[in-house]
Protein backbone atom coordinates (compact mmCIF):
# COMPACT_ATOMS: atom_id res chain seq x y z
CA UNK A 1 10.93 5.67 1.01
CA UNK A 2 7.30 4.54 1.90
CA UNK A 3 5.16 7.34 2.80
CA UNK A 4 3.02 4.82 5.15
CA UNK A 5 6.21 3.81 7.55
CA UNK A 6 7.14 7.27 7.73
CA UNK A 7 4.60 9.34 8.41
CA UNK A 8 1.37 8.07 10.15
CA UNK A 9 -2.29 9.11 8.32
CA UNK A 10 -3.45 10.82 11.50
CA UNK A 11 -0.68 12.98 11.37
CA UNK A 12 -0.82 14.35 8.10
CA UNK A 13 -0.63 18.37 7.82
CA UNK A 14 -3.25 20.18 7.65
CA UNK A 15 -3.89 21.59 4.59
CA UNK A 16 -3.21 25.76 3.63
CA UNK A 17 -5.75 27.90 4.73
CA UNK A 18 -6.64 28.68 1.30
CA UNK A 19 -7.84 25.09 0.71
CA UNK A 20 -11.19 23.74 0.80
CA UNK A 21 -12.05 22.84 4.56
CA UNK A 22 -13.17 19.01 5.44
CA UNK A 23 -16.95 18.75 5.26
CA UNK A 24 -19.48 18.90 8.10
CA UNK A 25 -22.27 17.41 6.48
CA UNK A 26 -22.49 15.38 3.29
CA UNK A 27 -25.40 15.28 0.75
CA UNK A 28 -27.17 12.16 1.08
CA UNK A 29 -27.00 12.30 -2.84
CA UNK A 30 -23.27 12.61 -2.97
CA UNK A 31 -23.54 9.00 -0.91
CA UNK A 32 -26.61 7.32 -3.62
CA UNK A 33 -24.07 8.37 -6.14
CA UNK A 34 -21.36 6.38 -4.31
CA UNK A 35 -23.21 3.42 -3.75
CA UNK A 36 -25.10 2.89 -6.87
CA UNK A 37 -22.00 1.68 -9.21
CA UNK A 38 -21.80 -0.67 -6.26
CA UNK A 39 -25.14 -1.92 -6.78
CA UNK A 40 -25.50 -2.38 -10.46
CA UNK A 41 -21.87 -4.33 -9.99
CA UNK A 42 -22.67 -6.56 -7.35
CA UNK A 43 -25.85 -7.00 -8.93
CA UNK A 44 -24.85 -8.28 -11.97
CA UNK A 45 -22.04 -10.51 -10.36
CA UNK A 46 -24.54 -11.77 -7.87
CA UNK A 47 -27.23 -12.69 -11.27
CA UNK A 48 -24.15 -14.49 -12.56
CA UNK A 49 -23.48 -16.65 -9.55
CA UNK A 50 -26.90 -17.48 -8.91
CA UNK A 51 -27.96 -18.93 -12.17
CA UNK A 52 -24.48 -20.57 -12.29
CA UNK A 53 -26.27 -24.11 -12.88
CA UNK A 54 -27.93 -22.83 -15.80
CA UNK A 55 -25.11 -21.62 -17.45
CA UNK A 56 -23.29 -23.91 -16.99
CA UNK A 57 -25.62 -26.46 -19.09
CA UNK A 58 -26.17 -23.39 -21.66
CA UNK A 59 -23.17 -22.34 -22.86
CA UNK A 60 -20.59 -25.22 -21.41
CA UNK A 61 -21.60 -28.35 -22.92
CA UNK A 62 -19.31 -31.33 -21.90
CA UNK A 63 -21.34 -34.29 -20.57
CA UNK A 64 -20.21 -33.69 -17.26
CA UNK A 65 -22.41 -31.44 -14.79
CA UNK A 66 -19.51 -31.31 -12.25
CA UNK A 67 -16.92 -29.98 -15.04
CA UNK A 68 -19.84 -28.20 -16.64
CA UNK A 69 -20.31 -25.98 -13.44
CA UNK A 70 -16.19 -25.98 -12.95
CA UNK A 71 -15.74 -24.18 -16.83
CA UNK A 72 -18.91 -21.95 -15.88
CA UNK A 73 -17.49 -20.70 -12.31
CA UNK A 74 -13.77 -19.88 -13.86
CA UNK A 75 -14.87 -17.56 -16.35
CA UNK A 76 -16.74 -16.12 -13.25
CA UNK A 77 -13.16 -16.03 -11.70
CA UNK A 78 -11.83 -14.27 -15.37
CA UNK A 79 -13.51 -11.28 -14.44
CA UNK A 80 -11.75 -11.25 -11.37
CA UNK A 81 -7.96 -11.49 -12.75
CA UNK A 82 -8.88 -8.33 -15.06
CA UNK A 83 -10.38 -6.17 -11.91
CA UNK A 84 -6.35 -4.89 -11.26
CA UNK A 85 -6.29 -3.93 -14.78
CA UNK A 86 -9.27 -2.22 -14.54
CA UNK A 87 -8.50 -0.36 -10.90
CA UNK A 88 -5.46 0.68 -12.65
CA UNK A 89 -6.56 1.95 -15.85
CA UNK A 90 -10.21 3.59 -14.07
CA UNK A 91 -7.86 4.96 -10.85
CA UNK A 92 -4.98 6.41 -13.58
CA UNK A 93 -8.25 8.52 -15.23
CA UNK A 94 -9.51 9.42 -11.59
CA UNK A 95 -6.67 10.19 -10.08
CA UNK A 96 -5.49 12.89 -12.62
CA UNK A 97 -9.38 14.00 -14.29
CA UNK A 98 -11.32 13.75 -11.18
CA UNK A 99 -13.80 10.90 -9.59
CA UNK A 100 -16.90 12.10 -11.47
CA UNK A 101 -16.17 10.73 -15.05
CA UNK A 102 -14.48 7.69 -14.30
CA UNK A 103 -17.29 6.63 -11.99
CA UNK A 104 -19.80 7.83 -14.68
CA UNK A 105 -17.73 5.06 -16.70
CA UNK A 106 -17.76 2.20 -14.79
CA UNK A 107 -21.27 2.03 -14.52
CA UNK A 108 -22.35 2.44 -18.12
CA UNK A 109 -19.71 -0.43 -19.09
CA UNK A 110 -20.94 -2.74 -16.50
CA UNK A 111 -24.24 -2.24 -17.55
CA UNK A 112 -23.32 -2.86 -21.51
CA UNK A 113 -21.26 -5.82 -20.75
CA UNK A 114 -24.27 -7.44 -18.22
CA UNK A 115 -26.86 -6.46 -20.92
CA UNK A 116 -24.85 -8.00 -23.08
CA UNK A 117 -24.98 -11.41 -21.17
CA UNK A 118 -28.63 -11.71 -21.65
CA UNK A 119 -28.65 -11.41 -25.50
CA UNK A 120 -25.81 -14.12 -25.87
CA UNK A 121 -26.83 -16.79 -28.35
CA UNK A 122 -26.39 -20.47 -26.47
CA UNK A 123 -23.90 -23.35 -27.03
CA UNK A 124 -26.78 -24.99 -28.85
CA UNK A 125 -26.99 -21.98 -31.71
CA UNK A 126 -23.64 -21.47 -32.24
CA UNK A 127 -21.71 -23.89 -30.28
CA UNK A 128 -18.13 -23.04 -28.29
CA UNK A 129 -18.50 -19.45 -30.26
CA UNK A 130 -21.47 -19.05 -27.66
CA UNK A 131 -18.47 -19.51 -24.24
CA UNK A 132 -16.17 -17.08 -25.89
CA UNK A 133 -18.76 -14.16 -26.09
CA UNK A 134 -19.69 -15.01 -22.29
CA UNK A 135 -16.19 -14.42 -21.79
CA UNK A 136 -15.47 -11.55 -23.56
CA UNK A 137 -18.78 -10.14 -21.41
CA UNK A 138 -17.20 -11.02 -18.16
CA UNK A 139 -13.61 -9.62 -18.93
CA UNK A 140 -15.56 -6.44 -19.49
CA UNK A 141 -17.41 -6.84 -16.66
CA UNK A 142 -14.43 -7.53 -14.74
CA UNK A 143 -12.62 -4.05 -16.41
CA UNK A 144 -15.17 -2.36 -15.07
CA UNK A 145 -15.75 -3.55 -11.33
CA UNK A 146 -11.91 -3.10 -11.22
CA UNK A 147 -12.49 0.59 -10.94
CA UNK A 148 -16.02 0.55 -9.29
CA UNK A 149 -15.28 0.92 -5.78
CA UNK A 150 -11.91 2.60 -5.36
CA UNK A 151 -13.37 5.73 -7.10
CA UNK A 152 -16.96 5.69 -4.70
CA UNK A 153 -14.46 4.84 -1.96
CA UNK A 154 -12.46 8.14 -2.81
CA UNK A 155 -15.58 10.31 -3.68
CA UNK A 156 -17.33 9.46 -0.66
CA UNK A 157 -14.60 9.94 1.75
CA UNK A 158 -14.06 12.63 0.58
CA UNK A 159 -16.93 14.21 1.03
CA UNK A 160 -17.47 12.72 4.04
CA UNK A 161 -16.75 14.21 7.59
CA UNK A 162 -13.92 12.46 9.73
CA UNK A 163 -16.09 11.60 12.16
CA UNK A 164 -18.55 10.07 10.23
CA UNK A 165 -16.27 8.45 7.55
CA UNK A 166 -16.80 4.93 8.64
CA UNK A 167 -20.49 5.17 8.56
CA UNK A 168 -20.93 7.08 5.32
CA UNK A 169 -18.20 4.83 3.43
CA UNK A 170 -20.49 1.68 4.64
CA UNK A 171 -23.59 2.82 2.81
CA UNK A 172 -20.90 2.64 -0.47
CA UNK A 173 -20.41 -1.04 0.89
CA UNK A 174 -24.08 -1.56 1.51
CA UNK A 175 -24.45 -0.91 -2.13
CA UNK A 176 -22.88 -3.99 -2.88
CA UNK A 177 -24.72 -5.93 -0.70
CA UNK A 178 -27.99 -3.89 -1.80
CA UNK A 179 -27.47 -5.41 -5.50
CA UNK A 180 -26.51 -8.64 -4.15
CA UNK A 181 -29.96 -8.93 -2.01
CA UNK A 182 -31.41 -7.20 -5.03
CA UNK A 183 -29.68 -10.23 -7.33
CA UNK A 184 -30.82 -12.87 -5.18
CA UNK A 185 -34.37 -11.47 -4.62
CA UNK A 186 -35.10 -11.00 -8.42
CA UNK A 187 -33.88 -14.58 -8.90
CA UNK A 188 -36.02 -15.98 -6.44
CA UNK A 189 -39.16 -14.50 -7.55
CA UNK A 190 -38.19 -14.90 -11.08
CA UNK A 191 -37.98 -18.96 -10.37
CA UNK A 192 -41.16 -18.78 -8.27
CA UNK A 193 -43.05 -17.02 -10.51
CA UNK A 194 -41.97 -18.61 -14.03
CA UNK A 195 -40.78 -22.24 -12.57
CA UNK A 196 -37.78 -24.57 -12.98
CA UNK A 197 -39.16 -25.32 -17.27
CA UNK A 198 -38.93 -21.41 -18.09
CA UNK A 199 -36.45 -20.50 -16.20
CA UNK A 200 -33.95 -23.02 -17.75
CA UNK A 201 -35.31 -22.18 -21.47
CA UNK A 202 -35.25 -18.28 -21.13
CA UNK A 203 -36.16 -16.61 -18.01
CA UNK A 204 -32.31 -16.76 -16.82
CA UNK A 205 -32.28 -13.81 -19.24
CA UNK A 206 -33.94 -11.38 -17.52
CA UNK A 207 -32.03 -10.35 -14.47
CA UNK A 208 -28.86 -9.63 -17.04
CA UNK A 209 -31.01 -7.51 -18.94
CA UNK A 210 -32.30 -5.79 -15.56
CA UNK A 211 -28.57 -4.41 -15.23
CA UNK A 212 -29.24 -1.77 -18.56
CA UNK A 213 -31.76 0.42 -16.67
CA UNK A 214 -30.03 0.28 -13.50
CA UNK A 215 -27.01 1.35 -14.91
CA UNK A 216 -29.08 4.46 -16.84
CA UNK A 217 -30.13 5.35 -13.54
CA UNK A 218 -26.73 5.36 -11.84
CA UNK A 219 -25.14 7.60 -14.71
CA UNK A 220 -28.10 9.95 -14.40
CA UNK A 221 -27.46 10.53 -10.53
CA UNK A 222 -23.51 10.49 -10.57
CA UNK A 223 -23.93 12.66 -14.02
CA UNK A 224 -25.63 15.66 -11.69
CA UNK A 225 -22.66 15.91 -9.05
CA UNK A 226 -19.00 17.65 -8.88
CA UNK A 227 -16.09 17.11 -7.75
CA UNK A 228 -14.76 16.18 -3.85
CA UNK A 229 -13.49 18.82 -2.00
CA UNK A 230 -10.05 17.01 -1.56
CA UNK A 231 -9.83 16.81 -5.10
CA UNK A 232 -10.06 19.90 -6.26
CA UNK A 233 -7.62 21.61 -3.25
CA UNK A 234 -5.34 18.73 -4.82
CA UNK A 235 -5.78 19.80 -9.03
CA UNK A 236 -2.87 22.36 -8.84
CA UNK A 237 -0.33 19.71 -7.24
CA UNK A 238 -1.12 17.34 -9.42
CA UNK A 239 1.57 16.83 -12.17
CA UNK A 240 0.32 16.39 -15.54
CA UNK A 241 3.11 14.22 -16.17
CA UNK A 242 2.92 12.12 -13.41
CA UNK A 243 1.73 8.32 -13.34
CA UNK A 244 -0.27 7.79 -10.09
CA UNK A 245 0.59 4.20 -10.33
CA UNK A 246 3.88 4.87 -10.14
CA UNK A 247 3.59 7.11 -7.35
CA UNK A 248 1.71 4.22 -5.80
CA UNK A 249 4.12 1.58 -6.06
CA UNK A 250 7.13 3.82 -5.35
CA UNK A 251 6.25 5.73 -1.75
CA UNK A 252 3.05 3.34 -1.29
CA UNK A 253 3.96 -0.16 -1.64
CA UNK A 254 3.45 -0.98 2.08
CA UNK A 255 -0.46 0.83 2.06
CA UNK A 256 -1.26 -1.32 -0.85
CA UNK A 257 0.32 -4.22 0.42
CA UNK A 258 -2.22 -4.22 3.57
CA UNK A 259 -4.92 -2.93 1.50
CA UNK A 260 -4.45 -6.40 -0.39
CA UNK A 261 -4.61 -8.27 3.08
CA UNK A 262 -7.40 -6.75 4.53
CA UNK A 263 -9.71 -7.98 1.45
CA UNK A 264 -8.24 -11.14 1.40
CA UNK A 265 -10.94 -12.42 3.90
CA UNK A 266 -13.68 -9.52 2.75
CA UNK A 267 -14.06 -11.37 -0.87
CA UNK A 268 -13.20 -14.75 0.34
CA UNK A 269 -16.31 -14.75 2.86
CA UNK A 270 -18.17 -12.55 0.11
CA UNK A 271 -18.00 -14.88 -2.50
CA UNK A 272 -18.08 -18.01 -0.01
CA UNK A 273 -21.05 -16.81 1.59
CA UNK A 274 -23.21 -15.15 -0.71
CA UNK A 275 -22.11 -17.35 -3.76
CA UNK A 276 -21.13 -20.76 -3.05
CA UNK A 277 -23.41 -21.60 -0.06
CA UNK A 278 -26.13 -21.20 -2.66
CA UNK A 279 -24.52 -23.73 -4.57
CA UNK A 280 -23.37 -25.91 -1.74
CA UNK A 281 -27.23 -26.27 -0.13
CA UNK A 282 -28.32 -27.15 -3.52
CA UNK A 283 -26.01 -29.86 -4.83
CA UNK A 284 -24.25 -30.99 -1.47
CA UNK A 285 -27.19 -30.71 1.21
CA UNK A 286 -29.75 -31.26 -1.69
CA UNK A 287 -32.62 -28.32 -0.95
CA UNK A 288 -34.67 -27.23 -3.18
CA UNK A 289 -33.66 -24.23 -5.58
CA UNK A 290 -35.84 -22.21 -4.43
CA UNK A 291 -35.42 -22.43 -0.65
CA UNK A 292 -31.54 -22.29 -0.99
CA UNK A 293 -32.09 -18.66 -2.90
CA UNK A 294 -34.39 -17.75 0.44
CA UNK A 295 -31.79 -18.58 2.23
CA UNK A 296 -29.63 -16.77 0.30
CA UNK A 297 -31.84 -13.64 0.33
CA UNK A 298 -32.75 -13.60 4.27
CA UNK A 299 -28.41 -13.89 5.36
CA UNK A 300 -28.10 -10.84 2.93
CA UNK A 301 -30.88 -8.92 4.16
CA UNK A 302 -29.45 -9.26 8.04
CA UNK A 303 -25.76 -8.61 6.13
CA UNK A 304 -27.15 -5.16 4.44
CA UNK A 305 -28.79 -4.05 7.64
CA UNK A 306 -25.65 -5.00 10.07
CA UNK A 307 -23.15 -2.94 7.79
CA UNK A 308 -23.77 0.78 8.93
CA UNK A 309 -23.76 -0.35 12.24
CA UNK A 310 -20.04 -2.03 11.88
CA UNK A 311 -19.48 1.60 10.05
CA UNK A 312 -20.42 3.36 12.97
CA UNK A 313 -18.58 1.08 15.61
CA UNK A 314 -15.54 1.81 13.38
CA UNK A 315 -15.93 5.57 13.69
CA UNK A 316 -15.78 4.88 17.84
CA UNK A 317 -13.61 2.31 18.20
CA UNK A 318 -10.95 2.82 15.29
CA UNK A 319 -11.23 0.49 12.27
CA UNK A 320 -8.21 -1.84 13.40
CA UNK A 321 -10.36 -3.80 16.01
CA UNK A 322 -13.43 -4.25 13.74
CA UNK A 323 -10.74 -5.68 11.22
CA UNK A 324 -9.63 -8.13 14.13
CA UNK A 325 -13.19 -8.99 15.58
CA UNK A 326 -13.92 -10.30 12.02
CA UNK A 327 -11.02 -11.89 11.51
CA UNK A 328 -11.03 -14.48 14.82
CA UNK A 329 -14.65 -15.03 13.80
CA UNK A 330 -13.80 -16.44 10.51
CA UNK A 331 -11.38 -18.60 12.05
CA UNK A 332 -13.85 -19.73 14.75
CA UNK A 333 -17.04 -20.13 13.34
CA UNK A 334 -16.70 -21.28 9.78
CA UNK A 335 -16.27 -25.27 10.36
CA UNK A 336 -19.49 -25.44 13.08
CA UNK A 337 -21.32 -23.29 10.64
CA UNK A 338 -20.79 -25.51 7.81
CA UNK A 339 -21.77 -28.57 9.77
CA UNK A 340 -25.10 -26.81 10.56
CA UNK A 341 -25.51 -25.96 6.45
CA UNK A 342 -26.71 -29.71 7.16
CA UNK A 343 -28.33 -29.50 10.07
CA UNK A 344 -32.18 -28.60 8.27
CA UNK A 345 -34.16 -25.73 6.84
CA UNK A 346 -33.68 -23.62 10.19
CA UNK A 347 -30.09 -24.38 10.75
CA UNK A 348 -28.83 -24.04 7.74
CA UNK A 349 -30.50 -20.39 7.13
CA UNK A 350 -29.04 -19.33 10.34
CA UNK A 351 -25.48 -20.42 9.68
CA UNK A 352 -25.64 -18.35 6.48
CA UNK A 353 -26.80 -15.30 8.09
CA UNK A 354 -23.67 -15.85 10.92
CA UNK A 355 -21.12 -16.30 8.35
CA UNK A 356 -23.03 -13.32 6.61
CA UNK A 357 -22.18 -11.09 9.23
CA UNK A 358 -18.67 -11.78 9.29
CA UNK A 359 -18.73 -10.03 5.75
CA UNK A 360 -21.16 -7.57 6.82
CA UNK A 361 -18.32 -6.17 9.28
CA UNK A 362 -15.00 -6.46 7.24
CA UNK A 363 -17.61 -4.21 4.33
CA UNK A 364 -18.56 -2.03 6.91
CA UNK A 365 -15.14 -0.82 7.99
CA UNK A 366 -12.90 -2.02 4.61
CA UNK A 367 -13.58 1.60 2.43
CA UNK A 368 -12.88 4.08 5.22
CA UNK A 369 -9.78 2.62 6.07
CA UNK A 370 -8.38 1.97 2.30
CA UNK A 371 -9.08 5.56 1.76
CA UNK A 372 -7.31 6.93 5.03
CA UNK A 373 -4.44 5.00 3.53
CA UNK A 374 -3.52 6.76 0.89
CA UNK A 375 -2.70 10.82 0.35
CA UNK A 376 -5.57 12.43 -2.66
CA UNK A 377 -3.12 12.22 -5.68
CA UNK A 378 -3.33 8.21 -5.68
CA UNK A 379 -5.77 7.53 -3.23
CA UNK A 380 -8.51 6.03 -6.21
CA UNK A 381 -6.01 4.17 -8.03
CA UNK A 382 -4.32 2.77 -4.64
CA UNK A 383 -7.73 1.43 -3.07
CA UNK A 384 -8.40 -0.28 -6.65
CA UNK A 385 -5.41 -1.56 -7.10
CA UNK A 386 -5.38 -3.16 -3.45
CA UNK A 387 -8.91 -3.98 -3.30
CA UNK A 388 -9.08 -5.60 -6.53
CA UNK A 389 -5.84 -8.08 -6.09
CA UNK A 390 -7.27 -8.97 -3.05
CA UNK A 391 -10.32 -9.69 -5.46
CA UNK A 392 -8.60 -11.50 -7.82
CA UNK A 393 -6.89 -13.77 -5.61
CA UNK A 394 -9.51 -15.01 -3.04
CA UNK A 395 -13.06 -13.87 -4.53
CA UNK A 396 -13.37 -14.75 -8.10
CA UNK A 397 -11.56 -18.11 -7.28
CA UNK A 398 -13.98 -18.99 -3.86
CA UNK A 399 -16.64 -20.48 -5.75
CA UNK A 400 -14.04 -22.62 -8.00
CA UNK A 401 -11.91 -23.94 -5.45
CA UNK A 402 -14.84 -24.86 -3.17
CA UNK A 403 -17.06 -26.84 -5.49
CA UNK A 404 -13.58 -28.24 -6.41
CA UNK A 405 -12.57 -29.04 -3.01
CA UNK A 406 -15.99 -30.47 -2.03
CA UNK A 407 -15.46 -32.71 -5.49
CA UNK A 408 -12.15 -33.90 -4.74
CA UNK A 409 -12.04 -34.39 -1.21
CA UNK A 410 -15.44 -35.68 -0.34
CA UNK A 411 -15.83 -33.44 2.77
CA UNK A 412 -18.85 -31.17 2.39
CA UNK A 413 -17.00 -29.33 5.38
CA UNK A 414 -13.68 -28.19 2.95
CA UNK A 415 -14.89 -24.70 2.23
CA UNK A 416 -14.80 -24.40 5.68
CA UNK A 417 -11.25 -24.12 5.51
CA UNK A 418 -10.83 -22.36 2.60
CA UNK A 419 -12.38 -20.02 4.23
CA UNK A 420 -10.30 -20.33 7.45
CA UNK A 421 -6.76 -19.65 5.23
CA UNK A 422 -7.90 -16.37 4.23
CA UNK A 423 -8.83 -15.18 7.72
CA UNK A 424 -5.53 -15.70 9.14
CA UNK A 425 -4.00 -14.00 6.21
CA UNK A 426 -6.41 -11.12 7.05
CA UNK A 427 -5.73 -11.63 10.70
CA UNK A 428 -2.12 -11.08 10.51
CA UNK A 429 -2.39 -7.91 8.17
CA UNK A 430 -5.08 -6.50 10.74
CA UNK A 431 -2.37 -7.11 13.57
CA UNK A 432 -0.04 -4.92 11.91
CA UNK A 433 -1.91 -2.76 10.39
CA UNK A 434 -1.66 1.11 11.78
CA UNK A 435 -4.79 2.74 12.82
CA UNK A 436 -5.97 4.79 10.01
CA UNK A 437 -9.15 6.48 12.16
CA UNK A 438 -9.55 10.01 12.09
CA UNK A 439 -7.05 10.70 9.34
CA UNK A 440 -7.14 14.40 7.56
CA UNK A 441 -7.89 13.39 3.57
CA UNK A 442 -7.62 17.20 2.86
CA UNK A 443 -5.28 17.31 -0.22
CA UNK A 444 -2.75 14.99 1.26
CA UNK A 445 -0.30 15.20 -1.47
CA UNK A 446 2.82 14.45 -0.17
């Protein structure tokens, strides 16, 4: 029987009185640790995306720019289809050894496989041998995101007081966005500083090499911490025989099921937004490079700052009607936002930051209520797995099947309703979803 439909997360037991109490206050190191893996990820995805255009014409030579820049943007989707794997395999270690190593983990292979990126010989030195190391890179890359956030989900949660969860879980998120701004702004400098010439011959190399100190610097802070409160009251319940994804898919099908629905829209706007429209301003509306990365940089800036608040409202007003807000505003105000993307400079830099803040909510609230989902024993391996098939299917394929849809159809207003799709699958799921606010993550076992 599913845990979810038969006993609502608010009305968990509390745990023995022998068992670690829920936290009043929480380090603000215990949240850096959280939200660092998040940066060196979304920082490296973010380089990736950015300097698509280059790649594209460095390691996928075929005459065509169009199916150039197609080849290049589905091995950024590959990455995408191995995050499950990766949520599985990272959650299975966190679940049963504790949050610390497996985060300490993620971050040291993202950083390998992103350092990795920037020492790749081109198509021109070694020819198609040169697109099958960039994809070996991303699947690792991909591994490792997969278990990224469901563990700094877990850790900080748990750590976190109730009434404070939403807030504390959207600095984790504002990670993300912190090494997407981070991505974008390193870019931008980098092509204003060295110009179009170098930047096409070798600069694109540098913000992949970048990734290798951040990610020393995240395994040095998450290296210094223990483990969550709700972890360790859970240790002595926790069967060494037992397979938490098992456990998941057996009594927590229906939690994992909505988890998968509520990111459907988070990575679809994500990767939309912060990707694509980058793209789409440069080849479609035809601005320069470097004023479609300013763009870029000034929606993510309002996006970071936005999130804690969205957090915070979450924490007042339950996470269920954040989910909603966000969800009519995709519908709403993705087709007259699109049609101001051509509109000028101005317009088009506010439409980004609009359609940025639709993201900046569903981050703000999405990691506080994936972790009030699930009980301790498979809470990191049930806000991978669910997070990261949302991933897979509407975030590593947004940039794809929007250049593609702009391609075939002719419509420079088709990712418009790309994006539309995934906001009433998101809608629906937010509908039904049960409100998760307040719920007691103490060793929830059971």
């Amino acid at each position: 029987m599913d845990q979810q439909s038969a006993t609502p997360p608010t009305t968990v037991p509390p745990a023995p009185a022998h068992r670690a109490t829920a936290p009043t206050e929480v380090q603000p190191r215990v949240v850096l640790a959280g939200a660092v893996g998040s940066i060196v990820e979304y920082f490296d995805f973010g380089v990736y995306g950015y300097v698509a255009t280059i790649i594209a014409a460095k390691f996928f030579v075929t005459g065509d720019d169009t199916a150039a820049l197609l080849l290049t943007l589905a091995t950024f989707g590959l990455a995408f289809v191995l995050r499950p794997i990766g949520g599985i395999v990272f959650g299975h270690f966190g679940d049963k050894h504790g949050r610390k190593n497996a985060l300490a983990a993620t971050v040291v292979m993202m950083a390998i496989a992103s350092g990795l990126i920037g020492f790749l010989p081109t198509y021109a030195s070694i020819g198609v041998g040169a697109a099958a190391l960039l994809v070996l890179a991303r699947c690792m890359q991909g591994i490792a995101a997969g278990g990224e956030l469901g563990g700094a989900a877990s850790f900080v949660a748990e750590y976190a007081p109730t009434e404070k969860r939403g807030l504390l879980c959207a600095f984790v998120q504002m990670g993300a966005l912190a090494g997407s701004l981070l991505a974008s702004l390193v870019v931008t400098l980098l092509f204003t500083i060295l110009g179009d010439g170098v930047m096409n011959d070798w600069g694109w190399r540098i913000p992949f090499l970048i990734a290798i100190p951040l990610g020393v610097v995240g395994l040095v802070i998450r290296s210094k911490l223990g483990e969550t409160p709700a972890f360790k009251a859970a240790e002595d319940e926790i069967e060494e025989e037992s397979a938490p994804i098992v456990e998941l898919l057996r009594d927590h099908w229906r939690a994992t099921l909505t988890c998968v629905g509520l990111s459907i829209l988070l990575f679809s706007a994500y990767y939309v937004v912060y990707v694509y429209v980058n793209i789409h301003l440069q080849r479609v509306v035809g601005m320069e490079t470097r004023t479609a990365f300013w763009s870029t940089t000034a929606c993510l800036a309002v996006a970071v700052a936005c999130m804690p608040l969205f957090g915070r409202l979450s924490d007042h007003i339950g996470r269920r009607p954040v989910f909603i807000g966000a969800s009519v505003a995709a519908i709403i105000l993705p087709l007259p936002g699109f049609m101001l993307l051509e509109s000028g400079t101005v317009g088009a830099i506010l439409a980004h930051v609009l359609l940025g803040l639709i993201d900046s909510a569903l981050m703000g609230v999405a990691l506080s209520a994936y972790a009030e989902m699930f009980p301790t024993r498979v809470r990191f391996t049930g806000i991978a797995l669910g997070f990261n098939i949302g991933a897979a299917l509407a975030g590593g394929t947004a940039p794809y099947v929007c250049t593609w849809l702009v391609e075939t159809t002719g419509s420079p207003l088709s990712p418009a309703w790309f994006l539309i799709g995934t906001a009433v699958i998101t809608l629906l799921t937010a509908l039904t979803m049960r409100e998760t606010r307040g719920a007691n993550l103490k060793a929830v076992t059971a």
